[in-house]
PDB file of N, CA and C in Angstrom:
ATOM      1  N   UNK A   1     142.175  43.643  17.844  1.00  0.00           N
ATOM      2  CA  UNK A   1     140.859  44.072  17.418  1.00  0.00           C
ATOM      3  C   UNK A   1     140.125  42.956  16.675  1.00  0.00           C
ATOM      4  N   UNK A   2     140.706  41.893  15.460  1.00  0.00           N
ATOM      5  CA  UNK A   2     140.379  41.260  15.171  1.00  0.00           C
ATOM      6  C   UNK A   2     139.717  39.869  15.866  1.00  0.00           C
ATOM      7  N   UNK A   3     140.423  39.640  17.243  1.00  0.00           N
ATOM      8  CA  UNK A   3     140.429  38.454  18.329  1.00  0.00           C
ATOM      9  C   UNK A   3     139.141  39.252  18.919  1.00  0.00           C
ATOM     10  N   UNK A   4     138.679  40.144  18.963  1.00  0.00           N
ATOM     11  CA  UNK A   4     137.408  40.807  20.007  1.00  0.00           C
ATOM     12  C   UNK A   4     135.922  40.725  18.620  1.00  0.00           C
ATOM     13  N   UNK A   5     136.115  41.041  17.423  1.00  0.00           N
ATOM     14  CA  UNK A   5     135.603  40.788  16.335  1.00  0.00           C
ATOM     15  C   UNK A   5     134.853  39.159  16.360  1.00  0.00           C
ATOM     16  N   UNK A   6     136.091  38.320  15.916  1.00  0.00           N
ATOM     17  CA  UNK A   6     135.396  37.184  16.267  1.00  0.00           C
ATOM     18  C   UNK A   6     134.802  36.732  17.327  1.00  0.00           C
ATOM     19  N   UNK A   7     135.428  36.735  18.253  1.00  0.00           N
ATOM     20  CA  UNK A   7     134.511  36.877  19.454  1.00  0.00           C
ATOM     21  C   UNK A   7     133.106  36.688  19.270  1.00  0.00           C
ATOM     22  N   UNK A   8     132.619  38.409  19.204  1.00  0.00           N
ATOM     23  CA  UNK A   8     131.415  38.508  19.078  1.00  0.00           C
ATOM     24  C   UNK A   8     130.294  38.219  17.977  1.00  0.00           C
ATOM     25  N   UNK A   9     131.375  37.484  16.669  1.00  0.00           N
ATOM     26  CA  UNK A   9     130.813  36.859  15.508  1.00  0.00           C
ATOM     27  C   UNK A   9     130.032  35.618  16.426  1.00  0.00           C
ATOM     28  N   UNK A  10     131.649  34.504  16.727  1.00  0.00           N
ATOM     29  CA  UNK A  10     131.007  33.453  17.342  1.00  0.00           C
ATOM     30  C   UNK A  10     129.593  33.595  18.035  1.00  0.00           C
ATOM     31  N   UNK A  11     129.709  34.408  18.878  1.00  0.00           N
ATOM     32  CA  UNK A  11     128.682  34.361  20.465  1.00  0.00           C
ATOM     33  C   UNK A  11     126.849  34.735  19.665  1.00  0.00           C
ATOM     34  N   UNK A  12     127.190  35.596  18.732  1.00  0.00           N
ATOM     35  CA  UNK A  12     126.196  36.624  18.319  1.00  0.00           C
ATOM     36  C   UNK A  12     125.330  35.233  17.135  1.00  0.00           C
ATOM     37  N   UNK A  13     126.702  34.276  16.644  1.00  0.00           N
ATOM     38  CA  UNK A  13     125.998  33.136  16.210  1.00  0.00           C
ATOM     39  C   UNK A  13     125.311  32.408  16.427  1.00  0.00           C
ATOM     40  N   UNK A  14     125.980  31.833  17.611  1.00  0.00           N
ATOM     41  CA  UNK A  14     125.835  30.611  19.330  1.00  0.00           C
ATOM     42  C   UNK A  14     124.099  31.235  19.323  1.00  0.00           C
ATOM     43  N   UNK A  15     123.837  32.937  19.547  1.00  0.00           N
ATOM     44  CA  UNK A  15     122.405  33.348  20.661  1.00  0.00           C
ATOM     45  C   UNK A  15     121.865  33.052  19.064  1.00  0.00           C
ATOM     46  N   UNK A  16     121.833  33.390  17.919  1.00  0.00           N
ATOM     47  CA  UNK A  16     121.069  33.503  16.731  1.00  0.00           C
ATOM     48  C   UNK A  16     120.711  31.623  16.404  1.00  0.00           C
ATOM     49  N   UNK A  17     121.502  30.980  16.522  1.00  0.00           N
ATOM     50  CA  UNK A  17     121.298  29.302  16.807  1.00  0.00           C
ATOM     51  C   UNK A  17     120.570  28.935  17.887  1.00  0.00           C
ATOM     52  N   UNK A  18     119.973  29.171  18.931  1.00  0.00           N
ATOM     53  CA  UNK A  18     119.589  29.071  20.344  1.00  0.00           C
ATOM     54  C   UNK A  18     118.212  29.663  19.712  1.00  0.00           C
ATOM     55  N   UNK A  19     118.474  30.911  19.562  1.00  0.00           N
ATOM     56  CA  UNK A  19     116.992  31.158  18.968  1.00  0.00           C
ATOM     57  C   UNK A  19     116.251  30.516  18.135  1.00  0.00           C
ATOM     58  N   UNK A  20     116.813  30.200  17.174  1.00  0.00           N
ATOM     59  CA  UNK A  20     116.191  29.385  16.085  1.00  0.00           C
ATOM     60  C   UNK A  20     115.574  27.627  16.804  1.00  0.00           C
ATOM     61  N   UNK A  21     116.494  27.565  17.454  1.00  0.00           N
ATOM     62  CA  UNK A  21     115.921  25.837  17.761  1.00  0.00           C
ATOM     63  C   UNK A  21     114.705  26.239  19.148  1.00  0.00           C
ATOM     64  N   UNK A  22     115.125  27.453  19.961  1.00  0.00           N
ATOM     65  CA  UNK A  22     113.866  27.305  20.816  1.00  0.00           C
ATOM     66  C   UNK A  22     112.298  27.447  19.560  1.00  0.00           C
ATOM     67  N   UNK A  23     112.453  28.527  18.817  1.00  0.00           N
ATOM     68  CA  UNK A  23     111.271  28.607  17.748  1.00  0.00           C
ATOM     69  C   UNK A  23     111.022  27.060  17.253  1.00  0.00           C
ATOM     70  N   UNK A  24     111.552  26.208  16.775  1.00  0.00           N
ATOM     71  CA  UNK A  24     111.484  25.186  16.576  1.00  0.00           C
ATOM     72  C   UNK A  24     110.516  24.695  17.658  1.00  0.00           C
ATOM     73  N   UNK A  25     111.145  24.289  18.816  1.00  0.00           N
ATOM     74  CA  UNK A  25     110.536  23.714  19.799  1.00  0.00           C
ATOM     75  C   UNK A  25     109.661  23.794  20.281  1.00  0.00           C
ATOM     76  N   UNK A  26     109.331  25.190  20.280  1.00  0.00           N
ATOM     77  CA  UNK A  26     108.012  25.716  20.900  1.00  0.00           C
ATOM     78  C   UNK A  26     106.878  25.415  19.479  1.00  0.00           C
ATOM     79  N   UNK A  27     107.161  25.601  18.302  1.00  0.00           N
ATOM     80  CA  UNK A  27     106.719  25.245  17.157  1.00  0.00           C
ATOM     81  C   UNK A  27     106.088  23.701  17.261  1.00  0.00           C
ATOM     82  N   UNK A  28     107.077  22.853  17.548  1.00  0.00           N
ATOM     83  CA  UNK A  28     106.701  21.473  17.674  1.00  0.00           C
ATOM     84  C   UNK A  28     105.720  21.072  19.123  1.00  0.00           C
ATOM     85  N   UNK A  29     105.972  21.682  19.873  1.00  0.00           N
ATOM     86  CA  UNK A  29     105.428  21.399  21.258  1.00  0.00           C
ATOM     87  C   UNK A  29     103.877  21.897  21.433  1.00  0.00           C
ATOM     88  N   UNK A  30     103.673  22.841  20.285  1.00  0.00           N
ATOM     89  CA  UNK A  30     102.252  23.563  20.078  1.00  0.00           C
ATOM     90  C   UNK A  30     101.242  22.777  18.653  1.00  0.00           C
ATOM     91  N   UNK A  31     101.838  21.712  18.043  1.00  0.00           N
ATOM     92  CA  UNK A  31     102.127  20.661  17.339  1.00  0.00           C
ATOM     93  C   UNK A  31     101.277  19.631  18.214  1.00  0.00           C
ATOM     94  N   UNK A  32     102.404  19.326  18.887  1.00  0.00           N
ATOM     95  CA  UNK A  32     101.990  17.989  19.972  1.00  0.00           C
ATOM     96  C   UNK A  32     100.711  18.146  20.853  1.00  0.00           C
ATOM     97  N   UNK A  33     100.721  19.336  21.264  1.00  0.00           N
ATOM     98  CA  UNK A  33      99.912  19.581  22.131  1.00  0.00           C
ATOM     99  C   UNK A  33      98.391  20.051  21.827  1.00  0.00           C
ATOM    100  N   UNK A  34      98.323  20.151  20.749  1.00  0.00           N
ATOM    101  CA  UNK A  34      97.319  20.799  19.973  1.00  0.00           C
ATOM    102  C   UNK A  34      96.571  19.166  19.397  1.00  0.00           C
ATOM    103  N   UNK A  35      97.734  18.053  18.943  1.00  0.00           N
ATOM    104  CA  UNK A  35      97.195  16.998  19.033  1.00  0.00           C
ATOM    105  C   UNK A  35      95.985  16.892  17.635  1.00  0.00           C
ATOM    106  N   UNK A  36      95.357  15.786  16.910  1.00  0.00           N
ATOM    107  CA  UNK A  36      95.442  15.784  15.682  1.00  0.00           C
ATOM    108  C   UNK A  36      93.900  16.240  15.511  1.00  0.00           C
ATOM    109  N   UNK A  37      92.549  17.105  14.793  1.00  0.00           N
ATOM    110  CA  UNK A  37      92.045  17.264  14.730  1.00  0.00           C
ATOM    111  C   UNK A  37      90.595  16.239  14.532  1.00  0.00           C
ATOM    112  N   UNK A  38      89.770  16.115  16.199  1.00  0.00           N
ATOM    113  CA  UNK A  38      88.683  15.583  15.934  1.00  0.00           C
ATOM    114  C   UNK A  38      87.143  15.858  16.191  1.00  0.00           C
ATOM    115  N   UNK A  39      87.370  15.702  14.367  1.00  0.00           N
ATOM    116  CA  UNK A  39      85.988  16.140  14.096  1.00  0.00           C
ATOM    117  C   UNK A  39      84.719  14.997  14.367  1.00  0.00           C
ATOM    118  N   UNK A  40      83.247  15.258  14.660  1.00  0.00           N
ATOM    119  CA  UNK A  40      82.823  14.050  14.872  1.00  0.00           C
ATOM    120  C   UNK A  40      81.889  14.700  12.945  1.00  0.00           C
ATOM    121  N   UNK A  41      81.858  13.244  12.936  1.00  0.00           N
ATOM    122  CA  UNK A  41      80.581  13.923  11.170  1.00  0.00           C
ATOM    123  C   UNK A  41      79.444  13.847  11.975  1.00  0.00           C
ATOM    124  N   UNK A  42      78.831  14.435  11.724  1.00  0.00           N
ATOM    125  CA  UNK A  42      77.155  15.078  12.343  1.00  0.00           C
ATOM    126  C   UNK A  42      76.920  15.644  13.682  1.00  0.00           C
ATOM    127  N   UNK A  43      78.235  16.289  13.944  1.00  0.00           N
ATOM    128  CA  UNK A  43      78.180  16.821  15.059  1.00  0.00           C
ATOM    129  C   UNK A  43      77.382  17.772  15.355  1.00  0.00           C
ATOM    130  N   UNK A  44      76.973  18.509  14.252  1.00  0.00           N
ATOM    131  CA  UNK A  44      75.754  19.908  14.319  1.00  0.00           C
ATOM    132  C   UNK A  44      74.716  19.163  14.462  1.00  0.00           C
ATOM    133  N   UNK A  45      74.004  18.132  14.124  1.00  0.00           N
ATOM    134  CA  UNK A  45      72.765  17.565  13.955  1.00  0.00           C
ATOM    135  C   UNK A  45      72.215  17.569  15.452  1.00  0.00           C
ATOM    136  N   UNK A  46      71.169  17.637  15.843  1.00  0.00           N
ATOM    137  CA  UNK A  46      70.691  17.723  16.837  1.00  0.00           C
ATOM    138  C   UNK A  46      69.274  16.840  16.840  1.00  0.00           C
ATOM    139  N   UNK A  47      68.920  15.896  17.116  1.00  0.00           N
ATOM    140  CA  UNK A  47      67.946  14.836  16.656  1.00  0.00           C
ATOM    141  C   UNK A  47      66.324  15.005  17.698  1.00  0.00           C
ATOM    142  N   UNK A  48      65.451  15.571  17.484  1.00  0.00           N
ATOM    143  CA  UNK A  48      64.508  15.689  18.570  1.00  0.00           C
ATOM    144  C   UNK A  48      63.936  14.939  18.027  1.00  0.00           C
ATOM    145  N   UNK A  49      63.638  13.780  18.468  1.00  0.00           N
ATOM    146  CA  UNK A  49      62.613  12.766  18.363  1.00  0.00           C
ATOM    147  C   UNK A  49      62.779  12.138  16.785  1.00  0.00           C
ATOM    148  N   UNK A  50      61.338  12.089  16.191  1.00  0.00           N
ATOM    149  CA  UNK A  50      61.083  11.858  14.645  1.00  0.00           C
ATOM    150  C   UNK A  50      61.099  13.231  14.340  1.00  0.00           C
ATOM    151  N   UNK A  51      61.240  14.613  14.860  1.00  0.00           N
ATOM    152  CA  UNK A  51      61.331  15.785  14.167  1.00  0.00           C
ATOM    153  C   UNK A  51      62.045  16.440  13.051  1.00  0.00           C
ATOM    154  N   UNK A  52      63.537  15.859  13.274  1.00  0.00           N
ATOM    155  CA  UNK A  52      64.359  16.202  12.331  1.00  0.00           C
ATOM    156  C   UNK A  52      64.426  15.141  11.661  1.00  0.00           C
ATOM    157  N   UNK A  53      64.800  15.289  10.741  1.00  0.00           N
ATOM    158  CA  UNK A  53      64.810  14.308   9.204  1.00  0.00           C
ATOM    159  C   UNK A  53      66.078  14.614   8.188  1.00  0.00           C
ATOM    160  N   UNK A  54      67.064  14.166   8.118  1.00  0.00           N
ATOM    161  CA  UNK A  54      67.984  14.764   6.564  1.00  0.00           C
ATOM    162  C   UNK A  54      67.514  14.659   5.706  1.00  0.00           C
ATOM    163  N   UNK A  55      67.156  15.306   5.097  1.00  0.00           N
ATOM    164  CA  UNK A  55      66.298  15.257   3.540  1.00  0.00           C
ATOM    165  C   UNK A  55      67.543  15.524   2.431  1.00  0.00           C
ATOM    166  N   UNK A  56      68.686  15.999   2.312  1.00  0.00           N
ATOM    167  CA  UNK A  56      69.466  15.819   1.552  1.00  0.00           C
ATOM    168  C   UNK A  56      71.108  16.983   2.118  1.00  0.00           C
ATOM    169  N   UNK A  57      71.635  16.201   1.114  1.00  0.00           N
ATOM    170  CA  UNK A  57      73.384  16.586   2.144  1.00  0.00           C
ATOM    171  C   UNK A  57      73.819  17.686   0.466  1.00  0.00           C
ATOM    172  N   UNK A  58      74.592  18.731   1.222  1.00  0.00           N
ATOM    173  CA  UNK A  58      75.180  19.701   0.494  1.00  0.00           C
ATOM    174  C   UNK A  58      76.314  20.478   0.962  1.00  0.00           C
ATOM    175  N   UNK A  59      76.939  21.225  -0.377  1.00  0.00           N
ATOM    176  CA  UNK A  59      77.969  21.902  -0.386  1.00  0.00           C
ATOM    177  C   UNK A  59      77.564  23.272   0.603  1.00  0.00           C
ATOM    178  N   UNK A  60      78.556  23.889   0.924  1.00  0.00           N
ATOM    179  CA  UNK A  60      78.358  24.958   2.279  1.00  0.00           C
ATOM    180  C   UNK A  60      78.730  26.192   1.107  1.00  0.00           C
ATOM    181  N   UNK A  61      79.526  25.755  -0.008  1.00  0.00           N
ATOM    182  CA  UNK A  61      80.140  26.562  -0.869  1.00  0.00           C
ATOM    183  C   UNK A  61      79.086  26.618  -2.148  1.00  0.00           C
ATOM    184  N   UNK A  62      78.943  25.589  -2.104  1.00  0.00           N
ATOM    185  CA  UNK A  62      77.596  25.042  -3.913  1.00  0.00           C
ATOM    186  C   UNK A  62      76.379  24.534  -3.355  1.00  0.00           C
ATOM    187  N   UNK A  63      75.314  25.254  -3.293  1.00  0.00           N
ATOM    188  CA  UNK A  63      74.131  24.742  -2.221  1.00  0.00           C
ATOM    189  C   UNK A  63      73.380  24.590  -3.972  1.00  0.00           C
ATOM    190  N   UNK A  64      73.597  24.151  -4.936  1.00  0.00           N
ATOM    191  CA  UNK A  64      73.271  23.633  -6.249  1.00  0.00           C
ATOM    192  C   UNK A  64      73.599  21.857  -6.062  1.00  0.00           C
ATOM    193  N   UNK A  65      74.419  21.528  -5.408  1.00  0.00           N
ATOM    194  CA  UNK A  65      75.271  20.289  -5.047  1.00  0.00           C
ATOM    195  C   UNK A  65      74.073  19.959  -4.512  1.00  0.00           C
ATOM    196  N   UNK A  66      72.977  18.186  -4.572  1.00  0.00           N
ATOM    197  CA  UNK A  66      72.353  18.206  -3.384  1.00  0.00           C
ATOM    198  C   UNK A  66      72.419  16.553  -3.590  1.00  0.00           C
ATOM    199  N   UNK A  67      73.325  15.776  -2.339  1.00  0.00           N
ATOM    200  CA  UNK A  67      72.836  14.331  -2.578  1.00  0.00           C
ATOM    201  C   UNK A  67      72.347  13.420  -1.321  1.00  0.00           C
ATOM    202  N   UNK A  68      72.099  12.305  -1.765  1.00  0.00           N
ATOM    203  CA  UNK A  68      71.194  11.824  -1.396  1.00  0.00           C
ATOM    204  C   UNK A  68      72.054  11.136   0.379  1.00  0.00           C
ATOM    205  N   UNK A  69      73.135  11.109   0.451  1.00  0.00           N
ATOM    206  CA  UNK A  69      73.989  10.411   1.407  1.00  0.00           C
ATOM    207  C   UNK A  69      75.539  11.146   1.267  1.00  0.00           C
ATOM    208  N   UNK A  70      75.680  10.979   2.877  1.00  0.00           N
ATOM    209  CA  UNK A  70      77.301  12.340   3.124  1.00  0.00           C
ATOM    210  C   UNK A  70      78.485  11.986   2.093  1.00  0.00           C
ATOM    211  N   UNK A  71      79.273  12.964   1.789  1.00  0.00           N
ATOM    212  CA  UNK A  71      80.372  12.548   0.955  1.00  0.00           C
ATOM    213  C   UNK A  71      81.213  14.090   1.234  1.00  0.00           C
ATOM    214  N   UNK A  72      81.873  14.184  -0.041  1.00  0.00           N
ATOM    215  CA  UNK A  72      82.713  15.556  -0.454  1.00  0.00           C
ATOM    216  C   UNK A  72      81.990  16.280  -1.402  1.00  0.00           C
ATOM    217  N   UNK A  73      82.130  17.554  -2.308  1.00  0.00           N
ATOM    218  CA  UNK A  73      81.529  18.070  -3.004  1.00  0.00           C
ATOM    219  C   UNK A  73      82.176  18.040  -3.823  1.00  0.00           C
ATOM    220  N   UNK A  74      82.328  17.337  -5.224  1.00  0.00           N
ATOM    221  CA  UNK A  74      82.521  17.218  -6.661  1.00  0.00           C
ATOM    222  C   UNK A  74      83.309  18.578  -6.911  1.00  0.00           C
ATOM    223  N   UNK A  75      82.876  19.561  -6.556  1.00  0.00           N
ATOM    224  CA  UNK A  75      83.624  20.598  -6.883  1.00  0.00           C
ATOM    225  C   UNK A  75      84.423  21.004  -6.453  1.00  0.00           C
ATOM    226  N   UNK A  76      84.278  21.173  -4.809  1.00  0.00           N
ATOM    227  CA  UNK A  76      85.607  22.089  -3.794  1.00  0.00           C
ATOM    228  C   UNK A  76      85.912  20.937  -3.104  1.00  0.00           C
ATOM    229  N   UNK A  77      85.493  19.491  -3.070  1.00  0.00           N
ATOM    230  CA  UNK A  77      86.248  18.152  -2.133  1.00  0.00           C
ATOM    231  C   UNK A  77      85.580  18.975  -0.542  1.00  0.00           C
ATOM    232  N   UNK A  78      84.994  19.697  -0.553  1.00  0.00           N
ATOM    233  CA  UNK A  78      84.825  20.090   0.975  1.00  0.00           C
ATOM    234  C   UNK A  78      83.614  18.934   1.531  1.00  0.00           C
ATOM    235  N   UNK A  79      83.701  18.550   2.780  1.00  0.00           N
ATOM    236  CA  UNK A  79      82.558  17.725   3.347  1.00  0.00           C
ATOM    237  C   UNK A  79      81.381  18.588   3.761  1.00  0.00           C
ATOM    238  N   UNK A  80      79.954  18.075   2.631  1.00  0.00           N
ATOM    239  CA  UNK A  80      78.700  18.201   3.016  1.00  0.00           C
ATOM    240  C   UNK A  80      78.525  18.126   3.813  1.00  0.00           C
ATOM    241  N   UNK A  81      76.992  18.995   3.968  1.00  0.00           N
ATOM    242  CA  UNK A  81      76.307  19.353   5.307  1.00  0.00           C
ATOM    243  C   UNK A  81      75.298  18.782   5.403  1.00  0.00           C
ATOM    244  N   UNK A  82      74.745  18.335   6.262  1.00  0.00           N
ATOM    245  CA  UNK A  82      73.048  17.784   5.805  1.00  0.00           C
ATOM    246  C   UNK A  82      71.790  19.088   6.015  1.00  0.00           C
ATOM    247  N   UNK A  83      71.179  19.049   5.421  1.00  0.00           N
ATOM    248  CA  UNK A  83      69.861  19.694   5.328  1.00  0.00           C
ATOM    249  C   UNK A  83      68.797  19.009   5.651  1.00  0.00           C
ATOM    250  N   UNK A  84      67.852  19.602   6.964  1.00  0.00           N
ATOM    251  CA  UNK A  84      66.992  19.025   7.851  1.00  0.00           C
ATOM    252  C   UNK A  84      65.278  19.143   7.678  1.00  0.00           C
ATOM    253  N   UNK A  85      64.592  18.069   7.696  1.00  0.00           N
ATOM    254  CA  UNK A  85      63.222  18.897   7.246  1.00  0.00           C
ATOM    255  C   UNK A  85      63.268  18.928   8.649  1.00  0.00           C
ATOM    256  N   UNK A  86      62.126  20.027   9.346  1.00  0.00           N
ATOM    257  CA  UNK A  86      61.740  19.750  10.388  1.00  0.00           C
ATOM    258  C   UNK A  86      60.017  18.731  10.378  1.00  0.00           C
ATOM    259  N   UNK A  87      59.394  18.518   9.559  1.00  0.00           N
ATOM    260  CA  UNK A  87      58.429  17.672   9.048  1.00  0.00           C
ATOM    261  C   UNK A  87      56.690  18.648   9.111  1.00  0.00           C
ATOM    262  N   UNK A  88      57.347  20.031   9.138  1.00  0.00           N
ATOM    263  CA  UNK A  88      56.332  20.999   8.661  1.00  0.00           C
ATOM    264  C   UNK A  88      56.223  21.528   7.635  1.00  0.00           C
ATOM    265  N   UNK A  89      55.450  22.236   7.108  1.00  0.00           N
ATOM    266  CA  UNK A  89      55.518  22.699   5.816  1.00  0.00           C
ATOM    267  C   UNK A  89      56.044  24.246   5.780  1.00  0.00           C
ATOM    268  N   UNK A  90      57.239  24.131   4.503  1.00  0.00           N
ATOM    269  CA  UNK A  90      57.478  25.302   5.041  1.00  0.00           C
ATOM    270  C   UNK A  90      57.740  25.905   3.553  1.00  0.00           C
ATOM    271  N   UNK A  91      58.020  27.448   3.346  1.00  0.00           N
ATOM    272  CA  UNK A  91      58.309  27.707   1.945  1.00  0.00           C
ATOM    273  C   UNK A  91      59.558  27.908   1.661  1.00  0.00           C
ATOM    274  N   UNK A  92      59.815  27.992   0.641  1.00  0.00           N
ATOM    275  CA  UNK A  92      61.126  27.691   0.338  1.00  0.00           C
ATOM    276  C   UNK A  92      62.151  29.208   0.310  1.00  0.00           C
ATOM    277  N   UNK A  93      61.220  29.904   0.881  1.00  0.00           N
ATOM    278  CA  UNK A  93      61.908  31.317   1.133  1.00  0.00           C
ATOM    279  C   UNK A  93      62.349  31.550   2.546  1.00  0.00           C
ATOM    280  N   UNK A  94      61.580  30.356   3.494  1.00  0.00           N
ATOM    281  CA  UNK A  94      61.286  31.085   4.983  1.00  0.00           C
ATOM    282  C   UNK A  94      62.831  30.557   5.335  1.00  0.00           C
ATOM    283  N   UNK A  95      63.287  31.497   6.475  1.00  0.00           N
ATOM    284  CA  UNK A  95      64.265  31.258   6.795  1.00  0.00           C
ATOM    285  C   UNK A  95      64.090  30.664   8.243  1.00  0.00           C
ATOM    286  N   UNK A  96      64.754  29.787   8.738  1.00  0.00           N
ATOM    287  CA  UNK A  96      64.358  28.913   9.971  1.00  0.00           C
ATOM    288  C   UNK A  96      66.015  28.762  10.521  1.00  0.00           C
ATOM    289  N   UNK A  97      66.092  29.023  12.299  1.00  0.00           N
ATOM    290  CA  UNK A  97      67.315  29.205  12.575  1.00  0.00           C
ATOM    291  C   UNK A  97      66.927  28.436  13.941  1.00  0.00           C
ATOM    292  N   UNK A  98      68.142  27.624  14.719  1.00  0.00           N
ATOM    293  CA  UNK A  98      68.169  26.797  15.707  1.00  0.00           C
ATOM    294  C   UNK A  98      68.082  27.906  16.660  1.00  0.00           C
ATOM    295  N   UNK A  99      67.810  27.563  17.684  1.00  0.00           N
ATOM    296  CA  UNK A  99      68.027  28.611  19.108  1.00  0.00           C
ATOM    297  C   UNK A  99      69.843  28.865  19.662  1.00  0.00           C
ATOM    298  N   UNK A 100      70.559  28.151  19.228  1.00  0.00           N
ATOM    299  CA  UNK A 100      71.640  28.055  19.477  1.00  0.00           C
ATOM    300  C   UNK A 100      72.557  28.683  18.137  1.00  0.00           C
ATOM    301  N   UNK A 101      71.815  28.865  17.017  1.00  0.00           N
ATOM    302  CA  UNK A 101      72.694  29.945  15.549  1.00  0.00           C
ATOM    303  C   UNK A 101      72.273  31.401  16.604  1.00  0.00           C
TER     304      UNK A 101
END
């Protein structure tokens, strides 16, 4: 009884080891394949002519944050956004959205 015991210790080990390294693998292979994240900076910007303009770069989190050229935000390290005039006048309430938001 004891010789049929181990047995199925060993084997039940062997499939619980097998499992673990395929998770691994498939872990790493979704890793590799996924390959390293590229972002372009100003990839949202969309440039029509002299229309758009950055008038100043900000936090997505602290829209109090406002500077003059791209960086991180002093507060959360997150990378600024730029903020666009379109070179009309507009108020500072109106809300203005791309055709593509």
């Amino acid at each position: 009884m004891n010789n049929i015991m181990d047995k199925l210790k060993t084997f039940f080990l062997s499939i619980r080891k097998s499992v673990w390294g395929l998770i691994v693998f498939v872990f790493f292979m979704g890793l590799w394949i996924s390959g390293p994240d590229q972002v372009q900076p100003n990839a949202g910007i969309q440039e029509h002519g002299d229309e758009t303009k950055v008038e100043f770069w900000t936090c997505a989190m602290h829209p109090q944050i406002r500077l003059n050229e791209p960086g991180q935000c002093p507060i959360c390290f997150m990378d600024l956004i730029p903020v666009e005039s379109s070179g009309g006048e507009e108020s500072p309430r109106e809300l203005k959205m791309s055709e593509t938001a």
